[in-house]
PDB file of N, CA and C in Angstrom:
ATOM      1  N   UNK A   1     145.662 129.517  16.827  1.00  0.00           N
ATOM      2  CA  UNK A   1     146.698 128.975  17.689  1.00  0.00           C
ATOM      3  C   UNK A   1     147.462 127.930  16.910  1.00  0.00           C
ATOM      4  N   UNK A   2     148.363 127.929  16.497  1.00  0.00           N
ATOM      5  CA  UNK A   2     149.510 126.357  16.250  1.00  0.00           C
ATOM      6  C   UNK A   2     150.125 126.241  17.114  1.00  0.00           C
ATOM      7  N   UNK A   3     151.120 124.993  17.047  1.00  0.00           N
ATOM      8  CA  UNK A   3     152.017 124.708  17.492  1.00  0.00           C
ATOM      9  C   UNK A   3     153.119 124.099  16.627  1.00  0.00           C
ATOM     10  N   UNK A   4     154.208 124.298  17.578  1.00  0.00           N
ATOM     11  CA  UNK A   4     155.087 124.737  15.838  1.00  0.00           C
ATOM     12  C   UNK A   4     156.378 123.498  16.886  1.00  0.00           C
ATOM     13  N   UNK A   5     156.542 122.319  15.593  1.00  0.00           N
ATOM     14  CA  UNK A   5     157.975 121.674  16.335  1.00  0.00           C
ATOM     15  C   UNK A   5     158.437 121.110  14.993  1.00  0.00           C
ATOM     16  N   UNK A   6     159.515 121.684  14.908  1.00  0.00           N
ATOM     17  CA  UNK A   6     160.868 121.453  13.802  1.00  0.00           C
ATOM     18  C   UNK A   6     159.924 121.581  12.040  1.00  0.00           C
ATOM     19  N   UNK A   7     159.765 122.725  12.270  1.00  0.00           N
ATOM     20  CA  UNK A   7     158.712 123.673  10.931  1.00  0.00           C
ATOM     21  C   UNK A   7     157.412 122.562  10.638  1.00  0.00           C
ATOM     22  N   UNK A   8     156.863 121.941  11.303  1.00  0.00           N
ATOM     23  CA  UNK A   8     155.415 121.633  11.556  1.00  0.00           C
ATOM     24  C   UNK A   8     154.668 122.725  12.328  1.00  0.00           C
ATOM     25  N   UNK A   9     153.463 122.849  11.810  1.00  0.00           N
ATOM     26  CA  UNK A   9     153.032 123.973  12.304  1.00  0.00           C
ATOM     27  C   UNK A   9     151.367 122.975  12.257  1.00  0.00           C
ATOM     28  N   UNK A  10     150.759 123.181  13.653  1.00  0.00           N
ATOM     29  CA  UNK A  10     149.450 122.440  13.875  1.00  0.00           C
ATOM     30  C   UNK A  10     148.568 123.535  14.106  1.00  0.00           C
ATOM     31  N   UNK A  11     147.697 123.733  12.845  1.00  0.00           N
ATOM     32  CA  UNK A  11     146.605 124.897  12.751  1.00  0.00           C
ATOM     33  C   UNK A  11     145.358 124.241  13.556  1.00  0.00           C
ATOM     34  N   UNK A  12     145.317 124.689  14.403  1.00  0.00           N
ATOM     35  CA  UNK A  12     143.540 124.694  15.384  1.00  0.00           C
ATOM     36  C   UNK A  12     142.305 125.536  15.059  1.00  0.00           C
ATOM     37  N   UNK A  13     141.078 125.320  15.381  1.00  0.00           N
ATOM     38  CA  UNK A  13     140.202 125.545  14.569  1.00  0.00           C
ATOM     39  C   UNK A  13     139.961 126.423  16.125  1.00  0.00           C
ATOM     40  N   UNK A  14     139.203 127.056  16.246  1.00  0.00           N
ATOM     41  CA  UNK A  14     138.580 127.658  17.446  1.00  0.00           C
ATOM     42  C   UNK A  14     138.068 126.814  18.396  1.00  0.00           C
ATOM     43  N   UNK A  15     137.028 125.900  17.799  1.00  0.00           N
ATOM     44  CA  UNK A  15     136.218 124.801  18.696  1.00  0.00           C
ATOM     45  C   UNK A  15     137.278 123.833  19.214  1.00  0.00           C
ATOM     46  N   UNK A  16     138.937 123.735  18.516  1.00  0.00           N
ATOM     47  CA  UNK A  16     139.741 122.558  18.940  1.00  0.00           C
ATOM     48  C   UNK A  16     140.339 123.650  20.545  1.00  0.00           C
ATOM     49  N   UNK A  17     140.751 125.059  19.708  1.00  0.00           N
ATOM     50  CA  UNK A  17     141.626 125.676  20.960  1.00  0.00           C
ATOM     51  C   UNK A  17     140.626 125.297  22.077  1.00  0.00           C
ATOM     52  N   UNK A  18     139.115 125.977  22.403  1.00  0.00           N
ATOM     53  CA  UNK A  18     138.098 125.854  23.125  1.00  0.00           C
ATOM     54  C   UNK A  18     138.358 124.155  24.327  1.00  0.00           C
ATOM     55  N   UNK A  19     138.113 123.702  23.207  1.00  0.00           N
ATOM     56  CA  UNK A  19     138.648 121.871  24.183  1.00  0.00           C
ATOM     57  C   UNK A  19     140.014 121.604  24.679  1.00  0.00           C
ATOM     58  N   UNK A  20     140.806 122.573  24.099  1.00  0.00           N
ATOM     59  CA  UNK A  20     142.353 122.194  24.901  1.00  0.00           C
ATOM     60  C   UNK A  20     142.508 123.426  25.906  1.00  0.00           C
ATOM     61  N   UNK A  21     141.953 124.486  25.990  1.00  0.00           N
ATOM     62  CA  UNK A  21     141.523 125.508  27.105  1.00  0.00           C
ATOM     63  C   UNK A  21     140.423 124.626  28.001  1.00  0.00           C
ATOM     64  N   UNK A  22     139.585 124.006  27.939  1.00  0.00           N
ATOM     65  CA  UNK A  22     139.086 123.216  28.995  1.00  0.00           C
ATOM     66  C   UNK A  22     140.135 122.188  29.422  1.00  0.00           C
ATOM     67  N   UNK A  23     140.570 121.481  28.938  1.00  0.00           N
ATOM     68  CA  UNK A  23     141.173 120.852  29.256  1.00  0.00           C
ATOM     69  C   UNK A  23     142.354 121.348  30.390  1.00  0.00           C
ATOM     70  N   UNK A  24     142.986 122.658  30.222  1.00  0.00           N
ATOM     71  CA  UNK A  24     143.791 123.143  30.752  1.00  0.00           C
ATOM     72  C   UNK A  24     143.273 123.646  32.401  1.00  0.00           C
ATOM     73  N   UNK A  25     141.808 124.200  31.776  1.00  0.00           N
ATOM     74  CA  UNK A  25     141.510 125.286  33.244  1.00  0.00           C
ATOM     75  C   UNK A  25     141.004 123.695  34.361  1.00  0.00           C
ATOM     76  N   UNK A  26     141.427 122.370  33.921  1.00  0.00           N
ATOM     77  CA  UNK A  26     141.210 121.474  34.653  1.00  0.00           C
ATOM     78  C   UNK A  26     142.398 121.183  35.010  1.00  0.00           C
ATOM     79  N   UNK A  27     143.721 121.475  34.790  1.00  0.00           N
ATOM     80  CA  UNK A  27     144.856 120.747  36.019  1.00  0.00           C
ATOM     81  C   UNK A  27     145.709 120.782  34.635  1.00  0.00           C
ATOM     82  N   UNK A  28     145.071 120.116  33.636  1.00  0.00           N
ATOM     83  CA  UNK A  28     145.962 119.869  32.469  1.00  0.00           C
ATOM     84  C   UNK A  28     147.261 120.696  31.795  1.00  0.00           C
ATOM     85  N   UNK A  29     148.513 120.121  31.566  1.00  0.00           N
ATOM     86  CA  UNK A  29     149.706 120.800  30.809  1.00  0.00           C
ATOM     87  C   UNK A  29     149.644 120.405  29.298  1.00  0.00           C
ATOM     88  N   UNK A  30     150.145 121.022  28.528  1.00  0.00           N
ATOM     89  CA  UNK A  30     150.336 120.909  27.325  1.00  0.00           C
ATOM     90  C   UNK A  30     152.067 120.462  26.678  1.00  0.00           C
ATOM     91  N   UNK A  31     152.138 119.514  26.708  1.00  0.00           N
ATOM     92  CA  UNK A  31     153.608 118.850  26.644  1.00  0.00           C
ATOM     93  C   UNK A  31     154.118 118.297  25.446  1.00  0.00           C
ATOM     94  N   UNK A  32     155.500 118.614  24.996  1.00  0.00           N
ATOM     95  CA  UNK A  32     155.848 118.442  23.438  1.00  0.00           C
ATOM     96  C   UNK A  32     156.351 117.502  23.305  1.00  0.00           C
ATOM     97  N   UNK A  33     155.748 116.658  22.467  1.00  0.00           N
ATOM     98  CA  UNK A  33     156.749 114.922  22.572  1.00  0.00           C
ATOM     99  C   UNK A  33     157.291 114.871  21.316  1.00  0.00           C
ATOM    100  N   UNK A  34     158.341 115.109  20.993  1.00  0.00           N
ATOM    101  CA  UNK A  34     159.296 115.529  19.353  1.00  0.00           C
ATOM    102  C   UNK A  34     158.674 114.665  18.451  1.00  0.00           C
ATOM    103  N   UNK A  35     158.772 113.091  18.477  1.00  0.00           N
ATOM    104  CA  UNK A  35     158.783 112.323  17.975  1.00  0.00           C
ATOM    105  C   UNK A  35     156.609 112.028  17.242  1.00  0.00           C
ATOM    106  N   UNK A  36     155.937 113.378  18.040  1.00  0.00           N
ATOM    107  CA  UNK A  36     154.932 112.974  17.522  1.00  0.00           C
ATOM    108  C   UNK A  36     154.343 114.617  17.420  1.00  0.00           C
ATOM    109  N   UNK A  37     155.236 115.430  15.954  1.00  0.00           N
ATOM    110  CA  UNK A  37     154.772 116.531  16.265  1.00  0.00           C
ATOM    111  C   UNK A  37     153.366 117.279  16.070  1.00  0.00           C
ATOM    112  N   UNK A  38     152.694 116.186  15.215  1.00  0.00           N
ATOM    113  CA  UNK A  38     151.442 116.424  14.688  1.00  0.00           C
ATOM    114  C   UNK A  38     150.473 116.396  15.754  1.00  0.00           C
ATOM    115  N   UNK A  39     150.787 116.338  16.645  1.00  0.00           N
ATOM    116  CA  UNK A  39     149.826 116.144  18.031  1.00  0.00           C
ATOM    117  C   UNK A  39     149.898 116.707  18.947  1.00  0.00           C
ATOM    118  N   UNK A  40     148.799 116.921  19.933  1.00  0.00           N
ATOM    119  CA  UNK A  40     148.668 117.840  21.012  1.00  0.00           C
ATOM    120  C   UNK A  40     149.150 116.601  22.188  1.00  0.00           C
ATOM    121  N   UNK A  41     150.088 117.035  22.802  1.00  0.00           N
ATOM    122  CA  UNK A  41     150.739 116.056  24.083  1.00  0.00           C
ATOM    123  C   UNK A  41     149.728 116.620  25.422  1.00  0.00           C
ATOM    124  N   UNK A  42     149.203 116.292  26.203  1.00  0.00           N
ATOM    125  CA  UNK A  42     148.887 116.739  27.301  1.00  0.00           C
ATOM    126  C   UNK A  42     149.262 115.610  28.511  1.00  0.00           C
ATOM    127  N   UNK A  43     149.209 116.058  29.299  1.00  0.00           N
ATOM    128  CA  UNK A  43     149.703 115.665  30.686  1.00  0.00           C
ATOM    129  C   UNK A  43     149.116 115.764  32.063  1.00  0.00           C
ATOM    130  N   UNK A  44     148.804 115.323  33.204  1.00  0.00           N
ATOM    131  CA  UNK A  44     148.366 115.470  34.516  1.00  0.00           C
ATOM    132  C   UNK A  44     148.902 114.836  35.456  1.00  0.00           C
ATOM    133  N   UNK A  45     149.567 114.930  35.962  1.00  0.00           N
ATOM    134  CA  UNK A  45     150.004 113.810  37.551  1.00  0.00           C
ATOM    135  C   UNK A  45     151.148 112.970  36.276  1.00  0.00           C
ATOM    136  N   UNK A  46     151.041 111.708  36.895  1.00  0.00           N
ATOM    137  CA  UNK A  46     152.173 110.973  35.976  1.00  0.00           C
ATOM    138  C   UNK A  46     151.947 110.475  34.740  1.00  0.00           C
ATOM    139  N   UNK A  47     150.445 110.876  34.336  1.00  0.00           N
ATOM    140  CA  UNK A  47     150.056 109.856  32.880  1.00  0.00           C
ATOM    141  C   UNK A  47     150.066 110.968  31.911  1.00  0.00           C
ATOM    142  N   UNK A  48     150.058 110.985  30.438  1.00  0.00           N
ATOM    143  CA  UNK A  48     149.488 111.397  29.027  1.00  0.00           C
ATOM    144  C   UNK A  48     148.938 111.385  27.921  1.00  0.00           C
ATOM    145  N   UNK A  49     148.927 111.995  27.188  1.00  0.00           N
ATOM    146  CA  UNK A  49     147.982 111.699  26.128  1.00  0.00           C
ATOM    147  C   UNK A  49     148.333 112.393  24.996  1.00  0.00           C
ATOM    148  N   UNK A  50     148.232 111.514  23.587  1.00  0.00           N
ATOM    149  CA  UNK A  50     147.969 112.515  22.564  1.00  0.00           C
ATOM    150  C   UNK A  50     147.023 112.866  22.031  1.00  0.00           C
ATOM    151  N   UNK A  51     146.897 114.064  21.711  1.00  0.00           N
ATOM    152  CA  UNK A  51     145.168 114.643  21.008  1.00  0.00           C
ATOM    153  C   UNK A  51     145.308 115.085  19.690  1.00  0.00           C
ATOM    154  N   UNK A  52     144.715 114.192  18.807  1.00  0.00           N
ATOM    155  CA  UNK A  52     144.788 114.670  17.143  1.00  0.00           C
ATOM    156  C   UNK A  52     143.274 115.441  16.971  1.00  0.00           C
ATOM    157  N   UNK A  53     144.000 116.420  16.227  1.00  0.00           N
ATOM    158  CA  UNK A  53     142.504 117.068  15.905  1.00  0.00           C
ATOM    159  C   UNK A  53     141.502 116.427  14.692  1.00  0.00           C
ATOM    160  N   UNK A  54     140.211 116.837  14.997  1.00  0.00           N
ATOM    161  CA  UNK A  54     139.506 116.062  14.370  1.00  0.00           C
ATOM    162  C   UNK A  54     138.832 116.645  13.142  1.00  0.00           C
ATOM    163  N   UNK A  55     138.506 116.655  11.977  1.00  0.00           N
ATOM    164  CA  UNK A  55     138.375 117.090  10.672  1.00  0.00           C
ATOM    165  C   UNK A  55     136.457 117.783  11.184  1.00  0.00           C
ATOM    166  N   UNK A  56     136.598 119.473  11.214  1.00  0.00           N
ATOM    167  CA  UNK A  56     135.303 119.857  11.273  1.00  0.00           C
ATOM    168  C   UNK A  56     135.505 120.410  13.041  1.00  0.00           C
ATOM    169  N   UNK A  57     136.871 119.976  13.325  1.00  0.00           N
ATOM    170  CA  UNK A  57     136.577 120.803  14.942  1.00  0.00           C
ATOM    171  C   UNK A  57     136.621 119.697  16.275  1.00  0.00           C
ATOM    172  N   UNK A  58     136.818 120.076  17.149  1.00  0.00           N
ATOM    173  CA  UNK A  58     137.092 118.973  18.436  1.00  0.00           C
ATOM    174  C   UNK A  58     138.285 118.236  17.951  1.00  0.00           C
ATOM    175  N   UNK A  59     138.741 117.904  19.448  1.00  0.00           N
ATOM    176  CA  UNK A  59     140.042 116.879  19.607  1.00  0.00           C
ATOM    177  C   UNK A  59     139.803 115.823  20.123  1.00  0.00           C
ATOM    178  N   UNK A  60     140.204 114.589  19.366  1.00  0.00           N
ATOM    179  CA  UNK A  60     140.107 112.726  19.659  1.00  0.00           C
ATOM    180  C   UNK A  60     141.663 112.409  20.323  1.00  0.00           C
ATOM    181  N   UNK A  61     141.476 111.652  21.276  1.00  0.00           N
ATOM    182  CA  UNK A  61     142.832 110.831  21.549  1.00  0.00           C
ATOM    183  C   UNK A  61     143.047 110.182  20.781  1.00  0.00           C
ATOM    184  N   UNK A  62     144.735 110.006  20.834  1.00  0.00           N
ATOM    185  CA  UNK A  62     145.349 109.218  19.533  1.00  0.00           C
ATOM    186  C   UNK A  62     145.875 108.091  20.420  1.00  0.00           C
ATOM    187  N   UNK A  63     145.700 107.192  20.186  1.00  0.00           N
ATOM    188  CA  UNK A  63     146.674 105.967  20.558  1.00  0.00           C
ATOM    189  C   UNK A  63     145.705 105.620  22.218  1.00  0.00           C
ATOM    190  N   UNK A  64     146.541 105.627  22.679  1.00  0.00           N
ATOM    191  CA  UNK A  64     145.906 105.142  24.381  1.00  0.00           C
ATOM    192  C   UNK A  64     146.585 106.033  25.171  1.00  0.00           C
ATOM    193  N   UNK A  65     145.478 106.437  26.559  1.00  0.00           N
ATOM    194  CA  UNK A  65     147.033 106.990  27.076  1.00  0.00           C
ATOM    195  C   UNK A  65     147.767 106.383  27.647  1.00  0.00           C
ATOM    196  N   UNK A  66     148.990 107.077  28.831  1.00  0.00           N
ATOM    197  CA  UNK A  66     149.668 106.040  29.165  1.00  0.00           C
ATOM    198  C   UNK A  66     150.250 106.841  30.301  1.00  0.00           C
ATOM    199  N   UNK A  67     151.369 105.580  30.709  1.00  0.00           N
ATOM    200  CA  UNK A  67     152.130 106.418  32.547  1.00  0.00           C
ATOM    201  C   UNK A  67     153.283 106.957  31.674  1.00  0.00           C
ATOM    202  N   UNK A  68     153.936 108.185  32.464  1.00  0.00           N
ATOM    203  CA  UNK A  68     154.943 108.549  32.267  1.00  0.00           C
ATOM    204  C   UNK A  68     155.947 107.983  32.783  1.00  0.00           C
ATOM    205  N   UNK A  69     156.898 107.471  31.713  1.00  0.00           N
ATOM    206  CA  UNK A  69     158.397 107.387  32.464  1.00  0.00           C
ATOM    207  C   UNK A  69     159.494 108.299  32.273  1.00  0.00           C
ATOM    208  N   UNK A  70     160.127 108.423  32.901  1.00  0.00           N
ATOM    209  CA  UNK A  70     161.085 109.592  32.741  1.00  0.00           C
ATOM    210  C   UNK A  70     160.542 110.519  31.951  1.00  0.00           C
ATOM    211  N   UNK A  71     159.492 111.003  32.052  1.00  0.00           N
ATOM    212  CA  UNK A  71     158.777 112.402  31.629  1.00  0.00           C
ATOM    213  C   UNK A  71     158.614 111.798  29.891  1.00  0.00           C
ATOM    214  N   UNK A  72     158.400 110.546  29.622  1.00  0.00           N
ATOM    215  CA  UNK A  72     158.158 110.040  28.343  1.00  0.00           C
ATOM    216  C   UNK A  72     157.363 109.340  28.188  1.00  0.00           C
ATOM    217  N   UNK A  73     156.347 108.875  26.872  1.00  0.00           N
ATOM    218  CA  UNK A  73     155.250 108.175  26.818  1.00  0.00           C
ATOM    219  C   UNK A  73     155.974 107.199  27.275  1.00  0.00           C
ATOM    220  N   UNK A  74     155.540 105.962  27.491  1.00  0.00           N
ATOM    221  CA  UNK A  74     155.664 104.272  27.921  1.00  0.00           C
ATOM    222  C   UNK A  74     154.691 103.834  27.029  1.00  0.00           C
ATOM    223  N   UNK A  75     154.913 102.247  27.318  1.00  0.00           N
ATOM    224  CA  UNK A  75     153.851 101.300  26.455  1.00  0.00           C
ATOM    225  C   UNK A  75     154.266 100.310  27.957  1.00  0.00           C
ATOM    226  N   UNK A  76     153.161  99.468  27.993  1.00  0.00           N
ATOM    227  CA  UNK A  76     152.734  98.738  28.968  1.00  0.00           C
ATOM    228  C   UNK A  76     153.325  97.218  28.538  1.00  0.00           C
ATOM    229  N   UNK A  77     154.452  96.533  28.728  1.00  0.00           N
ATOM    230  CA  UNK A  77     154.281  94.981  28.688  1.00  0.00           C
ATOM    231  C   UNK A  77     154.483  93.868  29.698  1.00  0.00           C
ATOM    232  N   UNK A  78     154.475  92.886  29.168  1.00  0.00           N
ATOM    233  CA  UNK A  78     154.924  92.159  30.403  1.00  0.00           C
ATOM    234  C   UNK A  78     156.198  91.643  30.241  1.00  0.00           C
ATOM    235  N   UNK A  79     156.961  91.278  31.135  1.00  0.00           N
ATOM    236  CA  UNK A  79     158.435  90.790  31.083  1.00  0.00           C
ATOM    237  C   UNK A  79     158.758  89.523  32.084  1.00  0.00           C
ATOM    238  N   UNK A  80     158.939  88.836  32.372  1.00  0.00           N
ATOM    239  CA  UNK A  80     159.233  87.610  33.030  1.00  0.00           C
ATOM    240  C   UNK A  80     157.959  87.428  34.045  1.00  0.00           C
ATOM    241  N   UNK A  81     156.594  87.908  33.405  1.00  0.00           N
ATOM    242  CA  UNK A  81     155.811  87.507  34.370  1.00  0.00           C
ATOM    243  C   UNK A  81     155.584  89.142  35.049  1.00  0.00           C
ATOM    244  N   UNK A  82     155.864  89.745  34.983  1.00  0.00           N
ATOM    245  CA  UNK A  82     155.615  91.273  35.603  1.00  0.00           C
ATOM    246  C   UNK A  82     155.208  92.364  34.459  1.00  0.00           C
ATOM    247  N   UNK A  83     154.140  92.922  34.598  1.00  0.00           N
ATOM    248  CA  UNK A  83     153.481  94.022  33.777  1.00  0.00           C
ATOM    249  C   UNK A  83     154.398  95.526  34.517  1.00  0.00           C
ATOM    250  N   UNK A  84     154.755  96.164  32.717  1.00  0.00           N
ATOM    251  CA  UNK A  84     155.608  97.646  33.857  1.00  0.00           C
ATOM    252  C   UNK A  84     155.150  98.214  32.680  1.00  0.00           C
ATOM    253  N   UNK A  85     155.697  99.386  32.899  1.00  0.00           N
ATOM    254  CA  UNK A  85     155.626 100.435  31.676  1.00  0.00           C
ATOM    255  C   UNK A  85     157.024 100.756  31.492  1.00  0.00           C
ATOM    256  N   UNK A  86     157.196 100.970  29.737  1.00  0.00           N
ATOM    257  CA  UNK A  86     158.335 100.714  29.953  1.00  0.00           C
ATOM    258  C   UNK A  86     158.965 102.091  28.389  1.00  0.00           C
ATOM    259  N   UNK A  87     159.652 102.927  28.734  1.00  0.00           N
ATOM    260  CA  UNK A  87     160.347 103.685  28.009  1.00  0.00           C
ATOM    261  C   UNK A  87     161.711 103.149  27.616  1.00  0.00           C
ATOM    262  N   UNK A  88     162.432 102.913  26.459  1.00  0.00           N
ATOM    263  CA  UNK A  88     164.005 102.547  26.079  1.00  0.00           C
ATOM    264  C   UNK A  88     163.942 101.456  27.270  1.00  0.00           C
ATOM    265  N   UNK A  89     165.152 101.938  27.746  1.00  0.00           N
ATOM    266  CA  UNK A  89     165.803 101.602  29.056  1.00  0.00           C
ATOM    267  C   UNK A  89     164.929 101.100  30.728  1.00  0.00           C
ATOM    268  N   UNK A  90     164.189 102.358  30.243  1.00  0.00           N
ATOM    269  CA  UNK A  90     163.556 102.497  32.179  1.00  0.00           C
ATOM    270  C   UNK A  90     162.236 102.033  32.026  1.00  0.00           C
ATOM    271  N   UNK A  91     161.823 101.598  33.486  1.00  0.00           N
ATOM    272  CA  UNK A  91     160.501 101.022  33.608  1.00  0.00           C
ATOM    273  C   UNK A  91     160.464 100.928  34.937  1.00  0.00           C
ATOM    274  N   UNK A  92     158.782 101.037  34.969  1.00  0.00           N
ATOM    275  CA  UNK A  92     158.418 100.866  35.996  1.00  0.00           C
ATOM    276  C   UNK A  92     157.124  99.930  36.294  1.00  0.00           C
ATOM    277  N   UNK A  93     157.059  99.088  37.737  1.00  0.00           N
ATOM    278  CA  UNK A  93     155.814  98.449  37.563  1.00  0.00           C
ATOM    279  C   UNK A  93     154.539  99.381  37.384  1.00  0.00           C
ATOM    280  N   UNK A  94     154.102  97.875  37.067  1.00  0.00           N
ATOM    281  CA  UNK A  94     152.809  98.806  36.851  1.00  0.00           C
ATOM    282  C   UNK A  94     151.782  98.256  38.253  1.00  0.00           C
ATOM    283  N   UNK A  95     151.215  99.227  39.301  1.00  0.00           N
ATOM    284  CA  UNK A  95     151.255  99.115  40.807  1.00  0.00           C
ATOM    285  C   UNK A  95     149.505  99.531  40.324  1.00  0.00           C
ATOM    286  N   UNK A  96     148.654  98.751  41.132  1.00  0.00           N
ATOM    287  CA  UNK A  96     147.170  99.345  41.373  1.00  0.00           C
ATOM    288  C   UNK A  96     147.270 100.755  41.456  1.00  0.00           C
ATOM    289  N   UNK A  97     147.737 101.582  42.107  1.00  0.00           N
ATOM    290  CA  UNK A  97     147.364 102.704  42.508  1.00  0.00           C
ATOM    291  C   UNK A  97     148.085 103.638  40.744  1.00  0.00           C
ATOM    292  N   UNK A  98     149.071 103.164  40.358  1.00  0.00           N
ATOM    293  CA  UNK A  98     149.492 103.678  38.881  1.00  0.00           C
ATOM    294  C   UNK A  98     148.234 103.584  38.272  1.00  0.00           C
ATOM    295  N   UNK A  99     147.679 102.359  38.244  1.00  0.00           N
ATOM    296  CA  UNK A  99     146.639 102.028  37.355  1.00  0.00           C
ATOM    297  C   UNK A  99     145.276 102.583  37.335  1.00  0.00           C
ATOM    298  N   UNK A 100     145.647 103.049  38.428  1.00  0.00           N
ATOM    299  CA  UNK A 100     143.969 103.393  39.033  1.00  0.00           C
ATOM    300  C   UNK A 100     144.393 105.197  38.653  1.00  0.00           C
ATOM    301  N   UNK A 101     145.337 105.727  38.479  1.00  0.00           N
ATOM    302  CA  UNK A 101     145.880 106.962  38.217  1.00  0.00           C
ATOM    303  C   UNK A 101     145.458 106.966  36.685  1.00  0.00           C
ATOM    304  N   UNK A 102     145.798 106.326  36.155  1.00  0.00           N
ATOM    305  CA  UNK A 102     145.565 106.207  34.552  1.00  0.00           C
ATOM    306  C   UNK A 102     144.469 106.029  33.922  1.00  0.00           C
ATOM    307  N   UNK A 103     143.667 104.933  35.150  1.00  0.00           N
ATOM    308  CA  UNK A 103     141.984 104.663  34.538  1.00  0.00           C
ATOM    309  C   UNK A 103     140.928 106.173  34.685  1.00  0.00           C
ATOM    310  N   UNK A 104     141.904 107.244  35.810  1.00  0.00           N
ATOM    311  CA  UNK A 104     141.272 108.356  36.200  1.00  0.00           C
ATOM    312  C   UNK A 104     141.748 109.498  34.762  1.00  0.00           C
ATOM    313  N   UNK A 105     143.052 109.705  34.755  1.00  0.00           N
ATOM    314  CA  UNK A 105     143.315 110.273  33.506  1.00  0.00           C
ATOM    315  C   UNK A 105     142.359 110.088  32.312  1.00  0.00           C
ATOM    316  N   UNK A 106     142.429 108.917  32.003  1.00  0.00           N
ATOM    317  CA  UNK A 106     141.596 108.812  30.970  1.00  0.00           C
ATOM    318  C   UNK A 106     140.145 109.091  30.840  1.00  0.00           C
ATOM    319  N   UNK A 107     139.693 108.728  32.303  1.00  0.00           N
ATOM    320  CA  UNK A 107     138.361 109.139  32.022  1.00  0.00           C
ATOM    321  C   UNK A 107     137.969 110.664  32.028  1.00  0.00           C
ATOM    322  N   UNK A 108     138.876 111.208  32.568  1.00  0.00           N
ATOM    323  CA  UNK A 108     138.783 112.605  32.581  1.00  0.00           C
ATOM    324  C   UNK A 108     138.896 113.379  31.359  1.00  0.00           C
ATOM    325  N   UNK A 109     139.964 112.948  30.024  1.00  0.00           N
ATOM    326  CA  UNK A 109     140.044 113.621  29.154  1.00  0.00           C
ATOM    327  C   UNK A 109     139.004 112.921  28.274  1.00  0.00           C
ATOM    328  N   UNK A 110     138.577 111.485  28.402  1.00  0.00           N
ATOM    329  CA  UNK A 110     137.127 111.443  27.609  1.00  0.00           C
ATOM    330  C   UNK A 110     136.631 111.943  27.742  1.00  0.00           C
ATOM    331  N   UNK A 111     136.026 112.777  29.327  1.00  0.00           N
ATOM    332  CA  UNK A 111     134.827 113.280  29.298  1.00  0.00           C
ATOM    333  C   UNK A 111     134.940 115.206  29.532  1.00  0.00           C
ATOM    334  N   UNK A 112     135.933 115.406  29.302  1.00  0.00           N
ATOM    335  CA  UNK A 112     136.331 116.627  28.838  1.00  0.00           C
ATOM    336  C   UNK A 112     136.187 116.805  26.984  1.00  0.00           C
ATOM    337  N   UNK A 113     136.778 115.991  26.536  1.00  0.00           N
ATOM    338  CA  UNK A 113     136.302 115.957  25.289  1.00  0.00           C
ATOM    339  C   UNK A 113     135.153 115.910  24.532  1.00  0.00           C
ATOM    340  N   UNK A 114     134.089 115.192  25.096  1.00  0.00           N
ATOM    341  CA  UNK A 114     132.996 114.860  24.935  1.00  0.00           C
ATOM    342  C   UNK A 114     133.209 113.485  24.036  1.00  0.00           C
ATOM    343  N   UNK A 115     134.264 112.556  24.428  1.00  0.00           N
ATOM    344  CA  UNK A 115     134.125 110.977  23.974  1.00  0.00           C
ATOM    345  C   UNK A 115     133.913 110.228  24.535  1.00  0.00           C
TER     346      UNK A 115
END
């Protein structure tokens, strides 16, 4: 299986396809984020993730995950006293129930992964 964005081509090992097919037959999408083509994007509800494959088989998250904004990673800061997530331009707070969406994401693709 690869995945192929602007002649990058990401060769998977069997045991990696295997973990991103679990991952899938659980709710999970597989989503292309240009700017990070070396990586497997996945997605659920409003949060994501990137998955670098790991040398010998299985897939590790890369970075942290995070909420989607406008269908784009975010990074989390604070701004006059208010925590949002925040893409370019747009942002959004960051609300208990976001958070509690994200603490679930994550634990789900840790323990789909086996991390």
């Amino acid at each position: 299986m690869g995945s192929r964005a602007e002649g990058f081509v990401l060769e998977l090992t069997p045991q990696q396809v295997a973990a991103l097919e679990k991952l899938h037959s659980r709710g999970f999408q597989f989503v292309a984020f240009p700017l990070y083509a070396s990586y497997v994007g996945v997605r659920k509800g409003n949060c994501a993730t990137l998955l670098a494959p790991v040398e010998g088989g299985g897939m590790r998250v890369f970075g942290e995950p995070c909420f989607l904004v406008d269908g784009n990673l975010s990074v989390r800061v604070k701004r006059h006293g208010q925590a949002l997530y925040v893409w370019k331009q747009e942002s959004l707070a960051v609300t208990p129930e976001r958070e509690d969406e994200l603490r679930r994401f994550s634990a789900e693709v840790r323990e789909l992964l086996g991390s």
